[in-house]
Protein backbone atom coordinates (compact mmCIF):
# COMPACT_ATOMS: atom_id res chain seq x y z
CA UNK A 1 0.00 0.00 0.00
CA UNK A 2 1.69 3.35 -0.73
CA UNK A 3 0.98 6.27 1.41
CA UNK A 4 -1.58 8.04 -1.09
CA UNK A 5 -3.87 4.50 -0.26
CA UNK A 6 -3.54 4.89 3.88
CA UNK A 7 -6.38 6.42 4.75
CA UNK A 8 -3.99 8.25 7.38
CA UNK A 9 -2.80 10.06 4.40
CA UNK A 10 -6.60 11.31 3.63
CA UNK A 11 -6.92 12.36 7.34
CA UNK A 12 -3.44 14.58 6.47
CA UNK A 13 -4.97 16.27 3.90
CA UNK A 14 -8.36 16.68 5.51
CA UNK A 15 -6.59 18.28 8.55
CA UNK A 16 -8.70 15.94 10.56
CA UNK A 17 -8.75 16.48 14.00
CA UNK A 18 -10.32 12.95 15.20
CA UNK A 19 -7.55 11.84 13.71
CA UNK A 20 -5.03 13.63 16.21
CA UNK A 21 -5.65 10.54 18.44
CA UNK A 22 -4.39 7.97 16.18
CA UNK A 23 -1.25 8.88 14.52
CA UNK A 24 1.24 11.27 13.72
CA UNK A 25 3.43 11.63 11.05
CA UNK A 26 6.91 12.81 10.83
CA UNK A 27 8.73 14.48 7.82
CA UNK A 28 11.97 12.98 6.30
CA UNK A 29 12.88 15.89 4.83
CA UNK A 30 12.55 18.47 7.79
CA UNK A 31 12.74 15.59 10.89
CA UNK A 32 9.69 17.10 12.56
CA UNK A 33 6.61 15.13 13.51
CA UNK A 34 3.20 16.58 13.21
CA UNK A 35 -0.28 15.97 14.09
CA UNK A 36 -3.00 15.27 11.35
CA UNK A 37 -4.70 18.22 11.97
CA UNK A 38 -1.41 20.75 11.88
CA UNK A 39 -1.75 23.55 9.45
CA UNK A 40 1.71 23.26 8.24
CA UNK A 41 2.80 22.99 4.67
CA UNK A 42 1.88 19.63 3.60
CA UNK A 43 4.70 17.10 2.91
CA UNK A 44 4.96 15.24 -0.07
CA UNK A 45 3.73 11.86 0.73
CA UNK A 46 6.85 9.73 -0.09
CA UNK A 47 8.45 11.98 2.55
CA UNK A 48 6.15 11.09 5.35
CA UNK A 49 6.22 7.89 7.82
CA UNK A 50 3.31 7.02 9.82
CA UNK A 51 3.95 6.39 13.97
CA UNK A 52 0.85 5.54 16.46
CA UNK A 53 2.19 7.71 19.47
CA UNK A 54 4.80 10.81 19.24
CA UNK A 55 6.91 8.32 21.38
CA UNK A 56 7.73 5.94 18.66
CA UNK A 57 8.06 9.23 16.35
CA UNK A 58 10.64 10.61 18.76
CA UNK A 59 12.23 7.27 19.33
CA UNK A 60 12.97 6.90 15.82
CA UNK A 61 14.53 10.42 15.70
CA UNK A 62 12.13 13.32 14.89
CA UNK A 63 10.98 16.59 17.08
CA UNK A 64 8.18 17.81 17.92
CA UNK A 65 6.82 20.71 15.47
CA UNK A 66 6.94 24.23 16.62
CA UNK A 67 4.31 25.87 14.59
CA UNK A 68 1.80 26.41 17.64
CA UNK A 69 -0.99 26.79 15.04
CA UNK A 70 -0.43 23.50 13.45
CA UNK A 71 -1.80 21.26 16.02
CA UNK A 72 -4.87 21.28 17.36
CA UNK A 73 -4.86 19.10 20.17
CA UNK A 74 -5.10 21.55 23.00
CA UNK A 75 -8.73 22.46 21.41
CA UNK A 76 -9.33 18.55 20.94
CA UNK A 77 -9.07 17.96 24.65
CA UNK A 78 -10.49 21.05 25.53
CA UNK A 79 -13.81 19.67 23.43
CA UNK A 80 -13.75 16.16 24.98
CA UNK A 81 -13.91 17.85 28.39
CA UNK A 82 -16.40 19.86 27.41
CA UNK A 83 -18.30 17.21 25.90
CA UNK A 84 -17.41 14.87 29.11
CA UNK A 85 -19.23 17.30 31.13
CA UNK A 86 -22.04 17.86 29.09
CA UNK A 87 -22.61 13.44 29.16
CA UNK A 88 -22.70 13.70 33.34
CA UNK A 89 -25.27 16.36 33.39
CA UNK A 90 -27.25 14.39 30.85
CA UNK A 91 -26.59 11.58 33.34
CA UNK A 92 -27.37 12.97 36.35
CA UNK A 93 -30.56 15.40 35.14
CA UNK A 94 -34.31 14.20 36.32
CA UNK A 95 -35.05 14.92 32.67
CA UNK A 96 -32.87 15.37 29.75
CA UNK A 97 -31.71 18.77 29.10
CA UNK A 98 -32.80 20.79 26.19
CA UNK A 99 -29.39 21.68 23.43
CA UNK A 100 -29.83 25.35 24.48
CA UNK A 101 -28.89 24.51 28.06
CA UNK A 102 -26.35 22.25 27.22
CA UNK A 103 -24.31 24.82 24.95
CA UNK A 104 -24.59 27.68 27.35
CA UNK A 105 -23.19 25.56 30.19
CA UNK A 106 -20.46 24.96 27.94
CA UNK A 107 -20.39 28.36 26.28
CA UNK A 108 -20.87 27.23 22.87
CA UNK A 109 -23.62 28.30 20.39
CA UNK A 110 -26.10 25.56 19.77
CA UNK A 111 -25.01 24.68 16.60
CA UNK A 112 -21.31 24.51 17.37
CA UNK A 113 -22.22 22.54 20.58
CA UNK A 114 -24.45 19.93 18.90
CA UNK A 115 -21.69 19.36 16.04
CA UNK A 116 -19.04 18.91 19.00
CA UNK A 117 -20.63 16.38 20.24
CA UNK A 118 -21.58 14.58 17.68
CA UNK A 119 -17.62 14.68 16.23
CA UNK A 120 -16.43 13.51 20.30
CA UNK A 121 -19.21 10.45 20.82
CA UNK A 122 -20.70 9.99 17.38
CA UNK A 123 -24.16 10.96 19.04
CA UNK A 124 -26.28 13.64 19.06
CA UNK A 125 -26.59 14.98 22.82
CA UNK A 126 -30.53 13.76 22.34
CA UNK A 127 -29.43 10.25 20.80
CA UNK A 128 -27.35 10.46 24.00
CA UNK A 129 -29.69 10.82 26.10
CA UNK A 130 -31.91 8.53 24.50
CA UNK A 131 -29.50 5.57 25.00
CA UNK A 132 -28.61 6.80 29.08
CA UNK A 133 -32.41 6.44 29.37
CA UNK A 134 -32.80 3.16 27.60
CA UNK A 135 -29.92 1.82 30.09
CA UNK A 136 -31.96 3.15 33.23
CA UNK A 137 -35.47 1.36 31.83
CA UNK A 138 -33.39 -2.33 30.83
CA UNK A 139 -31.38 -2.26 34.43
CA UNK A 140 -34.70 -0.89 36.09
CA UNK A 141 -36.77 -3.41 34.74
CA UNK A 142 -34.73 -6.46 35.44
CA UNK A 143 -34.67 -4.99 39.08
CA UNK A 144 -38.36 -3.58 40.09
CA UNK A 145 -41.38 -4.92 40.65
CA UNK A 146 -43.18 -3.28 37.69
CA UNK A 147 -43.04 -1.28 35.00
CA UNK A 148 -44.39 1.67 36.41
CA UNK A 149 -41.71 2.00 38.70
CA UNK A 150 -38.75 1.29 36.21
CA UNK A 151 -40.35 4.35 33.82
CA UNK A 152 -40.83 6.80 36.85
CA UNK A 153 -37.11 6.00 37.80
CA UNK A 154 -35.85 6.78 34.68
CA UNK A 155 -36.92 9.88 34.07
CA UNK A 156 -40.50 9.45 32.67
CA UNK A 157 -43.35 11.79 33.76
CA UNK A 158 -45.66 9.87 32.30
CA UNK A 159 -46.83 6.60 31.07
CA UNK A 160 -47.89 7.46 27.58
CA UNK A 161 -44.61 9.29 26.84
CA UNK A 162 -43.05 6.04 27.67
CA UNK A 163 -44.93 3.67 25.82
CA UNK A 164 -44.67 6.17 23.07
CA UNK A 165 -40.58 5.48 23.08
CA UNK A 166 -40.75 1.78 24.47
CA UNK A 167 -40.15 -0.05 21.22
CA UNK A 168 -37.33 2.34 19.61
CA UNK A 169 -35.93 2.04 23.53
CA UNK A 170 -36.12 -2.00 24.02
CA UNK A 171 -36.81 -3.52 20.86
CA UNK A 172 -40.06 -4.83 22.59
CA UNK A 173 -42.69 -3.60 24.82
CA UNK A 174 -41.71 -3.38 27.99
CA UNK A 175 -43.84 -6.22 29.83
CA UNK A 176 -41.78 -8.37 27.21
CA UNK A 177 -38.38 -7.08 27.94
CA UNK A 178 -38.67 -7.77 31.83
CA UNK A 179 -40.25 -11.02 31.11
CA UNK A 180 -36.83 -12.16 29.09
CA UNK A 181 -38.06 -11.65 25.58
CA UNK A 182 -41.46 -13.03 26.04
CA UNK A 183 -43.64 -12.84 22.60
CA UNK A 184 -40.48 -11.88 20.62
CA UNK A 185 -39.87 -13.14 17.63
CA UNK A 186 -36.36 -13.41 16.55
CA UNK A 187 -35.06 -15.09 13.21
CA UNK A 188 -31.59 -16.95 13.03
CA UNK A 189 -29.93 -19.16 10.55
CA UNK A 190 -26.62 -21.05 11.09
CA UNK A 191 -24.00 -21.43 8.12
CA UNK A 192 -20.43 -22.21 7.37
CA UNK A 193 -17.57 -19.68 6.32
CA UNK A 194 -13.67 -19.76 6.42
CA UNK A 195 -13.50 -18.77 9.86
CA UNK A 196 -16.09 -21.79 11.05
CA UNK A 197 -19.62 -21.59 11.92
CA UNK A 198 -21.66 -18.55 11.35
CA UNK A 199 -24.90 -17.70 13.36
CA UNK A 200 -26.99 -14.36 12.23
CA UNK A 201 -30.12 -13.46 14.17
CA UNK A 202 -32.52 -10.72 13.43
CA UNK A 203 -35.30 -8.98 15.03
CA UNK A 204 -37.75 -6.81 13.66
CA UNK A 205 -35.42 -4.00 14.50
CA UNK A 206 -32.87 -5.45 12.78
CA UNK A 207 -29.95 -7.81 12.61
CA UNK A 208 -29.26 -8.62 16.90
CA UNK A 209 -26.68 -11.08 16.74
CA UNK A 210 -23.79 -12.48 14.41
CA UNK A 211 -21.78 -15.17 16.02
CA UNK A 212 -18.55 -17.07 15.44
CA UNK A 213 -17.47 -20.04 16.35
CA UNK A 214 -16.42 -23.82 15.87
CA UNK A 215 -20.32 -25.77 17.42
CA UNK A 216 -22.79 -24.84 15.34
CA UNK A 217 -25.05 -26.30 18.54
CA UNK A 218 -23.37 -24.05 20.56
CA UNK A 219 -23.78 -20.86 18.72
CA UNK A 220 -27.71 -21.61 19.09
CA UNK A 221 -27.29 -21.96 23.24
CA UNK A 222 -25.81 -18.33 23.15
CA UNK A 223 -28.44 -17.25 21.51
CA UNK A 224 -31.24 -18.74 23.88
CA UNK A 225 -28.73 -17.35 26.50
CA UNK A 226 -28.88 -13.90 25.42
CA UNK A 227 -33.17 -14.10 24.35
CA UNK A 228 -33.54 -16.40 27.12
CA UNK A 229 -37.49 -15.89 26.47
CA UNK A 230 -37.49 -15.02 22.99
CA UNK A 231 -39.31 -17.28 20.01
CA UNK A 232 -36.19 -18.02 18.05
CA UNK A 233 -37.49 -19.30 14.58
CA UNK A 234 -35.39 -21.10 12.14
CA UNK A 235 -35.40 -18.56 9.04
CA UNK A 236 -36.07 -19.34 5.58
CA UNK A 237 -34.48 -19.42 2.64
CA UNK A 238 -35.05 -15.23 2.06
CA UNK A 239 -32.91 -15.12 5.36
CA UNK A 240 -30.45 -17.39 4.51
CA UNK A 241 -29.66 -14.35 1.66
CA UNK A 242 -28.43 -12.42 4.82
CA UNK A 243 -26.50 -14.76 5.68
CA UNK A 244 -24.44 -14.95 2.80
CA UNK A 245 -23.99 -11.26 2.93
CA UNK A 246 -22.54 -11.26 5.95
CA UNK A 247 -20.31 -14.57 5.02
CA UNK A 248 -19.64 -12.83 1.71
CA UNK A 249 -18.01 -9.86 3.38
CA UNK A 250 -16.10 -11.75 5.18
CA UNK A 251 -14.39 -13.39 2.54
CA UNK A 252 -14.43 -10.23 0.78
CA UNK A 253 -13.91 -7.16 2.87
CA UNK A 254 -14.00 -4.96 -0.30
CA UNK A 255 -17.93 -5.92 -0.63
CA UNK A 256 -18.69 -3.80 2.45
CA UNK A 257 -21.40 -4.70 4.58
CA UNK A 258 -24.71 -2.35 5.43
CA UNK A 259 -27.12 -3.79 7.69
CA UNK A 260 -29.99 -2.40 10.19
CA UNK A 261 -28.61 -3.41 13.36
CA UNK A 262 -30.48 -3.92 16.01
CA UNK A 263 -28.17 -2.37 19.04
CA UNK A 264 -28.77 -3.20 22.74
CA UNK A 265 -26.25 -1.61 24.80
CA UNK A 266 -25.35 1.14 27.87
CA UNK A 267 -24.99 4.77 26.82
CA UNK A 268 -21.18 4.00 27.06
CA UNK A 269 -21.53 0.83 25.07
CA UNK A 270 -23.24 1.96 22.08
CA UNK A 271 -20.50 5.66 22.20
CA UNK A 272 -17.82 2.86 21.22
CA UNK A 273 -19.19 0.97 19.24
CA UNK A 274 -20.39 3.83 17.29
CA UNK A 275 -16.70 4.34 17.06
CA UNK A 276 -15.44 1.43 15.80
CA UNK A 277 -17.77 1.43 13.24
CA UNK A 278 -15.94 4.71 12.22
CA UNK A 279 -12.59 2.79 11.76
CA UNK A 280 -12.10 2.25 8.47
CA UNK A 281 -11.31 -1.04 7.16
CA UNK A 282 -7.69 -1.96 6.40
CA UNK A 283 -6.72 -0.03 9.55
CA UNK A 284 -6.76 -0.60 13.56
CA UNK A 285 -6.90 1.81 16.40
CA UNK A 286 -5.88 1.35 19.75
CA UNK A 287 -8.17 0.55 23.33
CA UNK A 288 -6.73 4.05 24.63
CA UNK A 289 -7.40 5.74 20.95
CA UNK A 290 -10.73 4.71 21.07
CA UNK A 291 -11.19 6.51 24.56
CA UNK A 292 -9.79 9.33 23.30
CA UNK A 293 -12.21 9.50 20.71
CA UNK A 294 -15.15 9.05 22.40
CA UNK A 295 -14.25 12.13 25.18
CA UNK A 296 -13.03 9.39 28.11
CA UNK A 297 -9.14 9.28 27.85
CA UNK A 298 -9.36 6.94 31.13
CA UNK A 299 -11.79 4.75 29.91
CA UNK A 300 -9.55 2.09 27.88
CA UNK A 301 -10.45 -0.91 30.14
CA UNK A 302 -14.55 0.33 29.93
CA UNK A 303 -13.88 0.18 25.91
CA UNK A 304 -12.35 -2.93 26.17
CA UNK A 305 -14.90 -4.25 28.21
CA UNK A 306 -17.18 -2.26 25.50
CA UNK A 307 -15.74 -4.22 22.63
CA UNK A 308 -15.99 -8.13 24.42
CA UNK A 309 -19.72 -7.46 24.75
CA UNK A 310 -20.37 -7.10 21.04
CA UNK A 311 -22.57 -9.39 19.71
CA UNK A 312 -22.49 -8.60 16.33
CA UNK A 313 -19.06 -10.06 14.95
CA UNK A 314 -17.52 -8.10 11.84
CA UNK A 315 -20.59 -5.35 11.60
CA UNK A 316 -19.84 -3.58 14.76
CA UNK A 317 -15.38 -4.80 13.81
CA UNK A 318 -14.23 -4.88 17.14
CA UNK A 319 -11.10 -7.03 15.50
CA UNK A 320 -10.21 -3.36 14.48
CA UNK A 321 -9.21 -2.72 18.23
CA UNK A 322 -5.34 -3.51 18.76
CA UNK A 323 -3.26 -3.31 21.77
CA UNK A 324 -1.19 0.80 22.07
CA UNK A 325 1.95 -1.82 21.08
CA UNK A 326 0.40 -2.61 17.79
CA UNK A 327 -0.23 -6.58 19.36
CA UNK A 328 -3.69 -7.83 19.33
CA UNK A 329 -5.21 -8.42 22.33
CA UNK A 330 -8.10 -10.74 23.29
CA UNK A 331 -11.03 -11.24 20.76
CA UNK A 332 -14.08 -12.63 21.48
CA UNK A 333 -14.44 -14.95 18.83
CA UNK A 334 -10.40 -16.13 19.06
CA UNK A 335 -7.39 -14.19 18.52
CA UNK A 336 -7.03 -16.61 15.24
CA UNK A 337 -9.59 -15.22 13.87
CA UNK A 338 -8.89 -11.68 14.63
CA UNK A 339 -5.92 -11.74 12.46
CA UNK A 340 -7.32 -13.64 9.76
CA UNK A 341 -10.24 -10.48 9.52
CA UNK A 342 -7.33 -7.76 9.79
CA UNK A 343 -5.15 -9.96 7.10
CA UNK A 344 -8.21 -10.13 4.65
CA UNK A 345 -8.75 -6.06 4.86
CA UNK A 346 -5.17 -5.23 4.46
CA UNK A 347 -4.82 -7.11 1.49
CA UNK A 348 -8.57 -5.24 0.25
């Protein structure tokens, strides 16, 4: 691949500041190292070499740039903090806070604040919010007594606003969701691809699950495990056309894959995974990159933790997530197969 095909090299000449997390670059012909973002005359790109931290850039000889201008960093962090601070109130509010209040508590306009925070968590501060509240309803209803009381708790004033939101919120009414998945319909199919056994499930909000794995027998069991009370229905030959999608990107990478995904997760969950979705293929990013981009620098266990409780192998590519050393780390589906993913989308 020569540096015009590393999408690093589009980030250069985008001046992409999400990308300041990632990489640097230094400059063979100056022995400087830059940020993406830097305003500095850009290098040719057979002059350039890629490094993941300015560590490894230093280590191998270059300085730090001195054009104060160039690098926006400072304002990168300054955003994420912003951003961080804006999340807790959403949090920690009885009801969600309108976009107004949010950007004058952090003294941006309303437009600059909402496209801040989109850029930090790949939300919208109402998607946000949205997915903090569906987290309070799923951990309230597996804990009270009744539905009234998990709604109150999270925020709800009333019952028809609720119900209103229920299905977008749990993928089920409500009575359904505490009962395990009770009247819920879910189709799955089980095939065979390079990398084993193949299980995809879909609900009527889209595809829930795509598993990997060597039992075909067993791939059903964590499926009953995770829709413990869920109808799971053995799909028909229309499905099994999904299936092969998702088995045909795998052996082809360059096919791309676009599916409605069905996505059950925390506030924090869905932030990462909405991140690594944003990795582009052929390239990896780091646990502690990923926090970065997402506004919690200190979060790198929570995205790891984030990244083993994906359910949906290859279309939310948490293989994409490397150790900061460039090793791969644990996968959920085997570290064997990790590689063989990130082999396959290197070579496009």
């Amino acid at each position: 691949m020569t540096t015009e095909q590393d999408p690093r090299w589009a980030a250069i000449l985008a001046r992409d500041p999400k990308a300041d997390a990632l990489f640097v670059y230094g400059v063979k012909t100056t022995g400087v190292y830059c940020r993406p973002s830097s305003a500095s005359r850009l290098p040719r790109p057979e002059n350039i070499e890629f490094f993941d931290t300015p560590v490894q850039a230093e280590a191998a000889g270059y300085r730090a740039s001195k054009r104060a201008a160039g690098d926006q960093t400072l304002l990168v962090a300054h955003h994420a903090q912003l951003v961080a601070q804006a999340c807790r109130h959403i949090e920690q509010a009885e009801t969600p806070p309108s976009l107004n209040a949010l950007a004058a508590q952090a003294n941006l306009s309303p437009f600059h604040f909402h496209r801040v925070f989109k850029t930090v968590t790949g939300l919208t501060p109402k998607g946000y919010a949205t997915a903090h509240r569906s987290r309070k309803v799923r951990d309230g209803l597996k804990s009270s007594h009744s539905v009234t009381d998990a709604l109150y708790d999270a925020g709800f004033n009333s019952n028809s606003r609720f119900y209103e939101s229920a299905d977008q919120l749990l993928g089920m009414k409500p009575s359904d969701y505490k009962a395990g998945g009770t009247n819920t319909a879910i189709l799955f199919a089980v095939g065979q691809c390079s990398l084993g056994a193949i299980l995809v499930a879909q609900s009527a909000r889209g595809v829930c699950a795509i598993l990997l794995g060597e039992d075909p027998g067993q791939l059903v069991r964590d499926l009953q495990d995770q829709f413990p009370k869920a109808e799971l229905v053995g799909a028909d030959q229309r499905f099994e056309q999904l299936v092969a999608q998702v088995v045909g990107f795998i052996e082809a990478p360059a096919l791309g894959l676009d599916l409605p995904l069905d996505l059950r997760g925390t506030a924090f969950q869905e932030r990462v995974w909405q991140a690594l979705r944003e990795i582009p293929a052929g390239s990896t990013a780091s646990y502690a990159q990923i926090a970065e981009r997402i506004g919690a620098p200190k979060s790198f266990r929570a995205v790891a933790q984030a990244c083993g409780a994906n359910s949906l192998a290859v279309a939310i590519p948490c293989h994409r997530v490397v150790r900061s050393n460039g090793d791969l780390s644990g996968y959920r589906w085997g570290v064997e197969r990790k590689q063989q993913l990130l082999e396959r989308e290197r070579k496009g």
